[in-house]
Protein backbone atom coordinates (compact mmCIF):
# COMPACT_ATOMS: atom_id res chain seq x y z
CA UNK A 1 19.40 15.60 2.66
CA UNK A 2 17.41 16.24 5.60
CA UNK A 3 19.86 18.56 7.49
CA UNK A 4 18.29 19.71 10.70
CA UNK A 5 16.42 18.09 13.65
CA UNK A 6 14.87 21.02 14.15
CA UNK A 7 12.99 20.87 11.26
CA UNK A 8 11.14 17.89 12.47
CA UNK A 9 7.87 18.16 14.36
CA UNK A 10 4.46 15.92 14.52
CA UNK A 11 2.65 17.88 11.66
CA UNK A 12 4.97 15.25 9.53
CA UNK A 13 2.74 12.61 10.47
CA UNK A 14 -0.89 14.75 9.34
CA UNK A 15 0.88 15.40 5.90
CA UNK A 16 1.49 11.70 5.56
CA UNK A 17 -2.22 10.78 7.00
CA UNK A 18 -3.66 13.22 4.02
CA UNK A 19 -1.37 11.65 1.52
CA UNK A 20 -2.63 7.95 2.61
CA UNK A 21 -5.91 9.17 2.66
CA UNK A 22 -5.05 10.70 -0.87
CA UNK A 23 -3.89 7.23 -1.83
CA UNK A 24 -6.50 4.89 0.00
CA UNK A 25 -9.60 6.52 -1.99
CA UNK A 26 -7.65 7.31 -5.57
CA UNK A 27 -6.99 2.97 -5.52
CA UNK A 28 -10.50 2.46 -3.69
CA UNK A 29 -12.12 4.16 -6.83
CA UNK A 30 -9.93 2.33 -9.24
CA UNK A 31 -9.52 -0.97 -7.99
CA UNK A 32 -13.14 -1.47 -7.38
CA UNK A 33 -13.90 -2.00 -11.03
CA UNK A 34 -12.86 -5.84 -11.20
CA UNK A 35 -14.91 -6.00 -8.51
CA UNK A 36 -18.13 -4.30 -10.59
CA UNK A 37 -17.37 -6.35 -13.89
CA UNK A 38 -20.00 -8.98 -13.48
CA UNK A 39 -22.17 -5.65 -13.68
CA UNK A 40 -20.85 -3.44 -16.10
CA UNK A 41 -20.01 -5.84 -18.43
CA UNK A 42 -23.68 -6.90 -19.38
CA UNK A 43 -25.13 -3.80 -19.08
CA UNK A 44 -22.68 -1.36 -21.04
CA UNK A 45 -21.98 -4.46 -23.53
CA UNK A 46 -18.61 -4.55 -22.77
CA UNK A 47 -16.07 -7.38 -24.21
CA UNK A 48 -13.45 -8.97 -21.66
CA UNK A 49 -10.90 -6.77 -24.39
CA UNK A 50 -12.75 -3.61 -23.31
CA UNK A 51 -13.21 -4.31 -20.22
CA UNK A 52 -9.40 -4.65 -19.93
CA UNK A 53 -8.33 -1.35 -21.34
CA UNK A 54 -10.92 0.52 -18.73
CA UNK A 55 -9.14 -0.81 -16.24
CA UNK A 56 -5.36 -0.41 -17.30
CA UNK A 57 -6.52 2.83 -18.83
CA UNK A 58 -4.71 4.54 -15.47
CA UNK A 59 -1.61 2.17 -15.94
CA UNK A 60 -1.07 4.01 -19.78
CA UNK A 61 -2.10 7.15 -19.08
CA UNK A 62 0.66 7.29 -15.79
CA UNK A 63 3.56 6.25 -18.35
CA UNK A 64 3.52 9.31 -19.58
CA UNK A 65 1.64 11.93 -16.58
CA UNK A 66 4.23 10.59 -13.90
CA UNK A 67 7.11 12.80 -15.63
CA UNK A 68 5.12 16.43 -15.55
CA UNK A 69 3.58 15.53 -12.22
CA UNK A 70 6.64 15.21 -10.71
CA UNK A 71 8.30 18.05 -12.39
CA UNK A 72 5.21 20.14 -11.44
CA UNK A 73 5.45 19.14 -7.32
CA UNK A 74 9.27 20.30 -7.99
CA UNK A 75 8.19 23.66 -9.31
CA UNK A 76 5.07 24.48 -7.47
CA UNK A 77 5.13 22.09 -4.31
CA UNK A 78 3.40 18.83 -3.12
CA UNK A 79 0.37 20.95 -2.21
CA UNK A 80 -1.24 22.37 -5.11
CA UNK A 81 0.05 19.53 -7.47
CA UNK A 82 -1.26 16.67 -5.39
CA UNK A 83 -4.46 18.75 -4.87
CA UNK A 84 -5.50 19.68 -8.25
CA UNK A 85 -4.58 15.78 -8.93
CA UNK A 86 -7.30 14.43 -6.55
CA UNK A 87 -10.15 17.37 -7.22
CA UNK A 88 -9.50 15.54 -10.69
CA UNK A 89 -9.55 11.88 -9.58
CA UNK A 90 -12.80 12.77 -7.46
CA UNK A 91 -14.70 14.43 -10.81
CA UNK A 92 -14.01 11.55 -12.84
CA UNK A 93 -14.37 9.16 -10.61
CA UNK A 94 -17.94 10.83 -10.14
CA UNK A 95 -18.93 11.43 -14.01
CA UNK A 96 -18.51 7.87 -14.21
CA UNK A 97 -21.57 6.72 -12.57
CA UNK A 98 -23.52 8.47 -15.64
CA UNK A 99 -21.28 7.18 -18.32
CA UNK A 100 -23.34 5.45 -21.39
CA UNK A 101 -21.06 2.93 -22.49
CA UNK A 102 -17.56 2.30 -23.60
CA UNK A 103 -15.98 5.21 -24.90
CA UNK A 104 -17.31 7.63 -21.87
CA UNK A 105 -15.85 5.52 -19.17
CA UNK A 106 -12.48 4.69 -20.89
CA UNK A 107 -11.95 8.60 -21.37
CA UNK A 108 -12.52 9.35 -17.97
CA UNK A 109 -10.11 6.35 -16.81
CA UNK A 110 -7.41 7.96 -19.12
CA UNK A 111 -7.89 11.02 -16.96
CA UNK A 112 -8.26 9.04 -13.95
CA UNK A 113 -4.62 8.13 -14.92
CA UNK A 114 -3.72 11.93 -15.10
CA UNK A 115 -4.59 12.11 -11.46
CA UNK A 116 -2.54 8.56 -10.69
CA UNK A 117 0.30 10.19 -12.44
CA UNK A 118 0.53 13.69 -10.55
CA UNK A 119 0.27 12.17 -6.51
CA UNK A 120 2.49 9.28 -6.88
CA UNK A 121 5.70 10.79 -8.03
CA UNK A 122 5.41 13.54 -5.41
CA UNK A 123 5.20 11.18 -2.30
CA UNK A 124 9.41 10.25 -2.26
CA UNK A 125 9.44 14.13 -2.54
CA UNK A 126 7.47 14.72 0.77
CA UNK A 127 8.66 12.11 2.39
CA UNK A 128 12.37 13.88 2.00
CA UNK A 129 11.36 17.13 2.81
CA UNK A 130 9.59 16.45 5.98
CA UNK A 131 11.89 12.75 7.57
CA UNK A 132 14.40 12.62 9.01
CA UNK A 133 16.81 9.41 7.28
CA UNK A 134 16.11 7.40 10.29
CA UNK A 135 12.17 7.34 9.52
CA UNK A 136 12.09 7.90 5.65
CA UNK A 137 11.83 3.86 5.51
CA UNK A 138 9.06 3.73 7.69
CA UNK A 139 7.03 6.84 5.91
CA UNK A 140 7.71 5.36 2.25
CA UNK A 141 6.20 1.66 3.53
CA UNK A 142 3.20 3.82 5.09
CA UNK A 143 2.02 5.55 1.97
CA UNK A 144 2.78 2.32 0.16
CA UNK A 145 0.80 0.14 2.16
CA UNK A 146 -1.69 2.94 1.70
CA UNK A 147 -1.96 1.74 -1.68
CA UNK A 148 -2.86 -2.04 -0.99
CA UNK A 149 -5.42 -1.07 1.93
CA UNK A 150 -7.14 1.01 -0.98
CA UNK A 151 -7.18 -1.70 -3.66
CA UNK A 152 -8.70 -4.20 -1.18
CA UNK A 153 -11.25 -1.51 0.19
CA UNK A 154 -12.21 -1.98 -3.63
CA UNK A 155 -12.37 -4.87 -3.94
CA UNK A 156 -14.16 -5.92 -0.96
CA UNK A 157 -16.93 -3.08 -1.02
CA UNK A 158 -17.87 -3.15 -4.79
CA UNK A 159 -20.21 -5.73 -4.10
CA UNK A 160 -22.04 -3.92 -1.21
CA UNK A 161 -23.41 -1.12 -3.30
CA UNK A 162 -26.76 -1.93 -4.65
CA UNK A 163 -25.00 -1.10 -8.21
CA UNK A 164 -21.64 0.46 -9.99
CA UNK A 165 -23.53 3.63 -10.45
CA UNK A 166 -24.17 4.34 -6.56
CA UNK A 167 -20.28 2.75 -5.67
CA UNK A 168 -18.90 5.50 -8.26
CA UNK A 169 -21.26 8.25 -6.80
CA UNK A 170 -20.11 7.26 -3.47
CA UNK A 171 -16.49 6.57 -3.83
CA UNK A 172 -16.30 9.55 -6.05
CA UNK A 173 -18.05 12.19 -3.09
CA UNK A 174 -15.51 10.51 -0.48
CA UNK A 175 -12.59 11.10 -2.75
CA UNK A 176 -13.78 14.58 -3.17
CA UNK A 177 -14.55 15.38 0.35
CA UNK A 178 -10.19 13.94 0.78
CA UNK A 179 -9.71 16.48 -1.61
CA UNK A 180 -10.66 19.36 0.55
CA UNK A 181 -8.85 17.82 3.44
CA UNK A 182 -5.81 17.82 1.55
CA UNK A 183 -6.51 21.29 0.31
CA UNK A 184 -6.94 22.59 4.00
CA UNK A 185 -4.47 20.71 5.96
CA UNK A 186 -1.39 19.21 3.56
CA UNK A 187 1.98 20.92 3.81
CA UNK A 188 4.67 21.49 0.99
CA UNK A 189 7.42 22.38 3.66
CA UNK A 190 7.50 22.24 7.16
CA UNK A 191 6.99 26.02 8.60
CA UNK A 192 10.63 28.07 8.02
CA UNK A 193 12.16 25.92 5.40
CA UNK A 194 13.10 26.92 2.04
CA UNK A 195 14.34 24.63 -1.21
CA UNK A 196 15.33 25.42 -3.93
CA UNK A 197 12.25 25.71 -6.67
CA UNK A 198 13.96 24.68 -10.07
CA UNK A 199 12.47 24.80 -13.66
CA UNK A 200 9.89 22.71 -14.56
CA UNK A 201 12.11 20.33 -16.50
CA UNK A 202 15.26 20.42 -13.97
CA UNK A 203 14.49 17.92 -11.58
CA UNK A 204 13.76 15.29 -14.91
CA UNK A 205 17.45 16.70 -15.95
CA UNK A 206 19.05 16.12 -12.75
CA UNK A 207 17.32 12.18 -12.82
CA UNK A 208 18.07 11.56 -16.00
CA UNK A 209 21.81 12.05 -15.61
CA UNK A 210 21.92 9.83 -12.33
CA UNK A 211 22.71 6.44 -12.83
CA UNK A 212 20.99 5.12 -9.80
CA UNK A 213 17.89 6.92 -10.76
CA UNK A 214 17.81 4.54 -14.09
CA UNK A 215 18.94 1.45 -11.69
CA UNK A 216 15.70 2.46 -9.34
CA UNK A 217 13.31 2.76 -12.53
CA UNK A 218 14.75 -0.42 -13.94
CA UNK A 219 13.76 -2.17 -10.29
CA UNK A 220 10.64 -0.83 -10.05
CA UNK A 221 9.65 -2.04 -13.67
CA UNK A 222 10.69 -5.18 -12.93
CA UNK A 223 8.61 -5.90 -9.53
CA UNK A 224 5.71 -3.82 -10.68
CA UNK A 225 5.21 -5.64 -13.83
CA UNK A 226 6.14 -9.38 -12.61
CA UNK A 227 3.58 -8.69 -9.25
CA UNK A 228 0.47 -7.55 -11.81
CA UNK A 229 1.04 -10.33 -14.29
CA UNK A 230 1.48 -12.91 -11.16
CA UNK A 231 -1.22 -11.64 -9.48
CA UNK A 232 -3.59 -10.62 -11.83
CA UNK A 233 -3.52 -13.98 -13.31
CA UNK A 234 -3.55 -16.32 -9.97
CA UNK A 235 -7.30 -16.03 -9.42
CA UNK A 236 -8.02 -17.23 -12.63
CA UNK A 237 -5.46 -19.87 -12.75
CA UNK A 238 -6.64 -21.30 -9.46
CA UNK A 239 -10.32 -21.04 -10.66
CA UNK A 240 -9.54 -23.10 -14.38
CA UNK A 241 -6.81 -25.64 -13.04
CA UNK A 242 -7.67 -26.64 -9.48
CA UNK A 243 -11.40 -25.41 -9.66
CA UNK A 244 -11.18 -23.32 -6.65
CA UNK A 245 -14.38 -21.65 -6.54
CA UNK A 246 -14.19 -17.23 -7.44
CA UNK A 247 -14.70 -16.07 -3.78
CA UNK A 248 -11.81 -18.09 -2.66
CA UNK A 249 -9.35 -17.57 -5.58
CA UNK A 250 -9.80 -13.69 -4.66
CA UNK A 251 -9.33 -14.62 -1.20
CA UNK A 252 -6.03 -15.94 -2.05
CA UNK A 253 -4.92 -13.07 -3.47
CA UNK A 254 -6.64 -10.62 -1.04
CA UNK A 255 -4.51 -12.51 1.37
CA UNK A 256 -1.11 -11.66 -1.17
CA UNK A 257 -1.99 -8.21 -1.04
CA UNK A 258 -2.41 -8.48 2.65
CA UNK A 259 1.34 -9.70 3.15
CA UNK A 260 2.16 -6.67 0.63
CA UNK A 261 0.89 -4.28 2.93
CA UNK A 262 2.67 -6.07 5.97
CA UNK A 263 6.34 -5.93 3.92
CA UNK A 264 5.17 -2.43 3.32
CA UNK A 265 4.60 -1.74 7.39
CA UNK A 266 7.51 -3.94 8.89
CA UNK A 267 10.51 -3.91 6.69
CA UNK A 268 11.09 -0.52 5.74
CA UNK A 269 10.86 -0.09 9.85
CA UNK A 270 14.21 -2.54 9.80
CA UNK A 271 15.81 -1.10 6.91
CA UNK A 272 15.88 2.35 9.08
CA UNK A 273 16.89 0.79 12.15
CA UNK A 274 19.88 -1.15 10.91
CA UNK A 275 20.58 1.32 8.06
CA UNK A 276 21.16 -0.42 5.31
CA UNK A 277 18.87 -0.39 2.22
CA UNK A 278 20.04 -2.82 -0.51
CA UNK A 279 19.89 -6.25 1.54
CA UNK A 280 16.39 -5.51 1.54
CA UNK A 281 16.49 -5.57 -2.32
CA UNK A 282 17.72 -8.65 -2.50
CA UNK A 283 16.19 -10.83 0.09
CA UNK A 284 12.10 -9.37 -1.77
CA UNK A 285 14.15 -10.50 -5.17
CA UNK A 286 15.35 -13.81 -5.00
CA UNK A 287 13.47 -15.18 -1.52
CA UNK A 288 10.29 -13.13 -2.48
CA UNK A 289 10.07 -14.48 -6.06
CA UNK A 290 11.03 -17.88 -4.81
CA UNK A 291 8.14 -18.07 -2.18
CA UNK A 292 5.66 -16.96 -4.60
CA UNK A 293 6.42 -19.62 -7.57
CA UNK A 294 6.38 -21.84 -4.99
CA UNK A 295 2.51 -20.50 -3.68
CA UNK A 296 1.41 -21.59 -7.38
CA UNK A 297 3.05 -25.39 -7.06
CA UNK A 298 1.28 -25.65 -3.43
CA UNK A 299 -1.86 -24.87 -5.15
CA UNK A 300 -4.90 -25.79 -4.02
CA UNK A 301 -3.59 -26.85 -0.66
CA UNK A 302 -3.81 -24.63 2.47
CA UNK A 303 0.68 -23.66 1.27
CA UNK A 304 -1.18 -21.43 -1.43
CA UNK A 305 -2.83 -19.39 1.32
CA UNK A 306 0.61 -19.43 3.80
CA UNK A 307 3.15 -19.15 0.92
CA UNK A 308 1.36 -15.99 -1.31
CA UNK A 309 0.75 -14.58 2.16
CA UNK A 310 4.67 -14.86 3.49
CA UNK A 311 5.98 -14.10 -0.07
CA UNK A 312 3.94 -10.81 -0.37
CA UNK A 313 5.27 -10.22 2.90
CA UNK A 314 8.90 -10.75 1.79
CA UNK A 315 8.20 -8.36 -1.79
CA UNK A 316 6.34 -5.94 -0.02
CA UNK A 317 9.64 -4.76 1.78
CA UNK A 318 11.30 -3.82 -1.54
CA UNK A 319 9.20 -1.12 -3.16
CA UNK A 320 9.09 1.74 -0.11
CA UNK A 321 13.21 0.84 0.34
CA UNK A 322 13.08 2.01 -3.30
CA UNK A 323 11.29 5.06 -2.88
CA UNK A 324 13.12 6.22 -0.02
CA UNK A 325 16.08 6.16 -2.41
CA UNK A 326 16.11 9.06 -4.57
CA UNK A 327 15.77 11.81 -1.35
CA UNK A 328 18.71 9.94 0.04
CA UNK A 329 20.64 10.29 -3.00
CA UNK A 330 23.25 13.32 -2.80
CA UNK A 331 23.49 14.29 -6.81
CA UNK A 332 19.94 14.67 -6.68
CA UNK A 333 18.98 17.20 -3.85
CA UNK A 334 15.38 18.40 -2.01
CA UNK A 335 14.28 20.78 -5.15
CA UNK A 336 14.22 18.04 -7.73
CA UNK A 337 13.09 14.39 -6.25
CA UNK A 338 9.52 15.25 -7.85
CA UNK A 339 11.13 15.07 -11.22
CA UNK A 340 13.28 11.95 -10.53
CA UNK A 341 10.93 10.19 -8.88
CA UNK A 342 8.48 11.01 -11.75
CA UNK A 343 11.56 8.81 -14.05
CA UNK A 344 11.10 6.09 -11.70
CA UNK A 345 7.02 6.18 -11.52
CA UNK A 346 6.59 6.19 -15.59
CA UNK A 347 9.08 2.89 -15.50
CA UNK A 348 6.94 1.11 -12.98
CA UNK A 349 3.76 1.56 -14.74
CA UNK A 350 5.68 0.63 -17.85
CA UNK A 351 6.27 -2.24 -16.77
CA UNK A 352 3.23 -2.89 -15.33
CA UNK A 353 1.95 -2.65 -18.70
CA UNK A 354 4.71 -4.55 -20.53
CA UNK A 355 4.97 -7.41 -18.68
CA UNK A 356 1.91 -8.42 -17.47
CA UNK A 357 0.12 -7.57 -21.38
CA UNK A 358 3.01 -7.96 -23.54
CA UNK A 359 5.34 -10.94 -22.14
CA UNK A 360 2.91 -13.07 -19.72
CA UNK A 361 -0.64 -12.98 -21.03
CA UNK A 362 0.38 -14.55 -24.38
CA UNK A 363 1.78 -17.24 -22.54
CA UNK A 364 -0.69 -17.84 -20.31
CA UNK A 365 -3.76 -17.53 -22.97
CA UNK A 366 -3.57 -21.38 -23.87
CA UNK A 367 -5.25 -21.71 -19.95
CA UNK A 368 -3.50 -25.03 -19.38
CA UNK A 369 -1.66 -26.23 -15.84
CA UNK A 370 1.56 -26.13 -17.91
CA UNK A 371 0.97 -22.30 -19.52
CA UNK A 372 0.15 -20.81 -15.84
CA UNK A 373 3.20 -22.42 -14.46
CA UNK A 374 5.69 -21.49 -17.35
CA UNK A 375 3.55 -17.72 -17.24
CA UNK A 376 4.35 -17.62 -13.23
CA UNK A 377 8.21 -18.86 -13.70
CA UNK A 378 9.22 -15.90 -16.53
CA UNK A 379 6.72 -13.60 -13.94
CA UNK A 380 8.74 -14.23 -10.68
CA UNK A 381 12.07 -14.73 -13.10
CA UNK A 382 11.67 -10.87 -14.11
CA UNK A 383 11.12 -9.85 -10.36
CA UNK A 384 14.18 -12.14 -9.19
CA UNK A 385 16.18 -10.17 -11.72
CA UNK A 386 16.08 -6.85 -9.61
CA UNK A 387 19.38 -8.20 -7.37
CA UNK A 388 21.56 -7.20 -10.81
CA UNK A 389 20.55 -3.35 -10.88
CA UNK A 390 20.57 -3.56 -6.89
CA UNK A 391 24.34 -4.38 -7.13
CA UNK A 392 25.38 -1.67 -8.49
CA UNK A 393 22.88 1.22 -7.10
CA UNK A 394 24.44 3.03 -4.53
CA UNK A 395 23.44 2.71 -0.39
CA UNK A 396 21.73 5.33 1.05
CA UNK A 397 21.09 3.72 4.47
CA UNK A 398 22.63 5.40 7.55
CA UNK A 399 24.67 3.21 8.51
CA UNK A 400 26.91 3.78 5.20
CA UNK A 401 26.38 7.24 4.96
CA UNK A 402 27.77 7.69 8.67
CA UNK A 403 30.65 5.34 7.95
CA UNK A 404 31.59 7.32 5.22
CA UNK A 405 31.93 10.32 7.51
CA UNK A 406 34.26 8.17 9.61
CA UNK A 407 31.64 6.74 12.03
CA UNK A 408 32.08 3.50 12.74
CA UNK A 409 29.62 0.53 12.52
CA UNK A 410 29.16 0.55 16.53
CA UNK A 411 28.72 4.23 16.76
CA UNK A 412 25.39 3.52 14.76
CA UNK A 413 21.81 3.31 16.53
């Protein structure tokens, strides 16, 4: 896809800092709220039921915006989509510091989702329109670990405001004040390039004719979903069965979401340098899950801490090698990765959804030693499961590409 050296230049890497920074406040503002429970609970009388569909209101709402955002970055360009996305993000995430009570903050998280939906689909897109191949690895695992350095920013800083009013109010004016950086500095091409503009509804066309599109969404369902039910219920489980105390249940998965964001760094760098994308696949798959179950069984020794640290590590890798995919992909082309990546993004917060509501929490509700460990088997079982769609998606890496143009395996740097 990306056909000319010449269209690469530096201003790649201030696009990608305004999409992290894009990124880094939209999850700051959202992933502070489990952070902010102990407060909002009490005072807007919300149930633990409630409480849970504020906070997953995003995860619903992106099943369904991550098709139209997409489609909309294909028709109109990364620029204005992704900006009107986080003026939106930073408005809601404002009005929700004057919300009464239930209803008025679950609306605004449903929008919140709107905003979620419309940025993430449109970061494979930008990645392929301003990388080269030999770096789209390492800009995927940048924007991804993005993601994880906003979720812990929430986390961690929720509790330093002197209430969830002033954290939304703040968070909210910061995501706002991104918003106009984006506006005045983000790129949808680099200067002299031209794509093709399809239809609003071509680029969802093109994906949903592409059997590796529907192997990548199936993937990414799969790891999204398994991660959120394993990790969203670790802190508890360690807190119930082994009577760790809050602070260092989070800690252990603060720590899993730190080796995330180090998979998300490191491997994607490898995956470019050796050219190959599917071994990477496997080895978060079946090592990644492996590591994890076995975090829970080393649990409440100091292996809880080293394993969910090394097997986030090992996962971490898979997810950017993923997105890197679809520009790589030749039936696909520049114009309409915004739609097929918006295929992909509406799968992973399906499963998100599915998985971690629908398939783990009833088996984990009985809050015994035995339901956490059969709820953390079928969890890492679904995200072991990825190797059978990774067998038959096609490789993208260089290293095939060039030996399909008759280069051979030592003619590759």
């Amino acid at each position: 896809m990306y056909n000319s050296v010449n269209r690469y230049h530096r201003y790649c890497w201030v696009v990608l800092g305004m999409a992290c920074l894009t990124m880094i406040t939209i999850m700051w503002g959202w992933q502070m709220l489990p952070a902010l429970a102990y407060q909002l609970n009490p005072e807007l009388g919300l149930s633990p039921t409630d409480f849970t569909l504020i906070f997953t209101a995003p995860v619903l709402v992106a099943i369904f915006s991550s098709l139209p955002g997409g489609a909309l970055g294909d028709r109109y360009g990364i620029r204005a989509v992704v900006a009107v996305a986080v003026f939106i993000a930073a408005i809601t995430g404002l009005l929700r510091a004057f919300t009464p009570g239930f209803t008025g903050l679950f609306v605004l998280m449903l929008v919140y989702g709107i905003a979620w939906g419309m940025v993430v689909p449109n970061l494979p897109k930008l990645v392929g329109v301003w990388f080269p191949p030999e770096r789209s690895g390492l800009a995927s695992g940048i924007y991804m670990g993005s993601m994880g350095i906003g979720g812990a920013l929430g986390l961690f800083t929720a509790p330093l405001f002197s209430g969830w009013r002033e954290a939304f109010i703040y968070t909210g004016l910061l995501t706002l004040i991104v918003a106009v950086l984006w506006t005045v500095f983000a790129r949808s091409l680099p200067a002299g390039v031209a794509i093709d503009r399809p239809d609003i509804i071509s680029g969802v066309k093109v994906g949903l004719k592409s059997r590796n599109i529907w192997l990548l969404a199936a993937m990414q369902f799969m790891i999204q979903g398994a991660i959120l039910a394993y990790q969203g219920n670790l802190p508890q489980a360690l807190t119930v069965i082994y009577s760790m105390s809050p602070e260092g249940a989070a800690g252990v998965s603060a720590v899993m979401t730190l080796g995330f964001v180090t998979g998300n760094l490191i491997l994607p760098v490898v995956s470019d340098r050796i050219g190959l994308r599917k071994p990477f696949v496997f080895i978060g798959g079946l090592f990644g899950a492996a590591v994890l179950y076995f975090a829970w069984l080393a649990a409440p020794g100091p292996g809880v801490w080293i394993l969910a640290y090394l097997g986030g590590t090992i996962v971490g890798g898979a997810p950017p090698v993923l997105f890197s995919v679809p520009a790589e992909l030749d039936e696909i082309g520049e114009g309409c990765v915004g739609g097929a990546s918006g295929i992909i993004v509406s799968s992973m917060n399906a499963g998100g959804f599915v998985l971690s509501a629908l398939v783990t929490a009833p088996i984990v509700a009985a809050g015994t030693a035995a339901a956490y460990t059969t709820g953390f088997l079928v969890s890492m079982a679904c995200l072991a499961s990825i190797i059978i769609p990774a067998i038959f998606l096609t490789e993208t890496g260089k290293r095939k590409r060039r030996m399909a143009n008759g280069v051979t395996a030592s003619d590759v740097k």
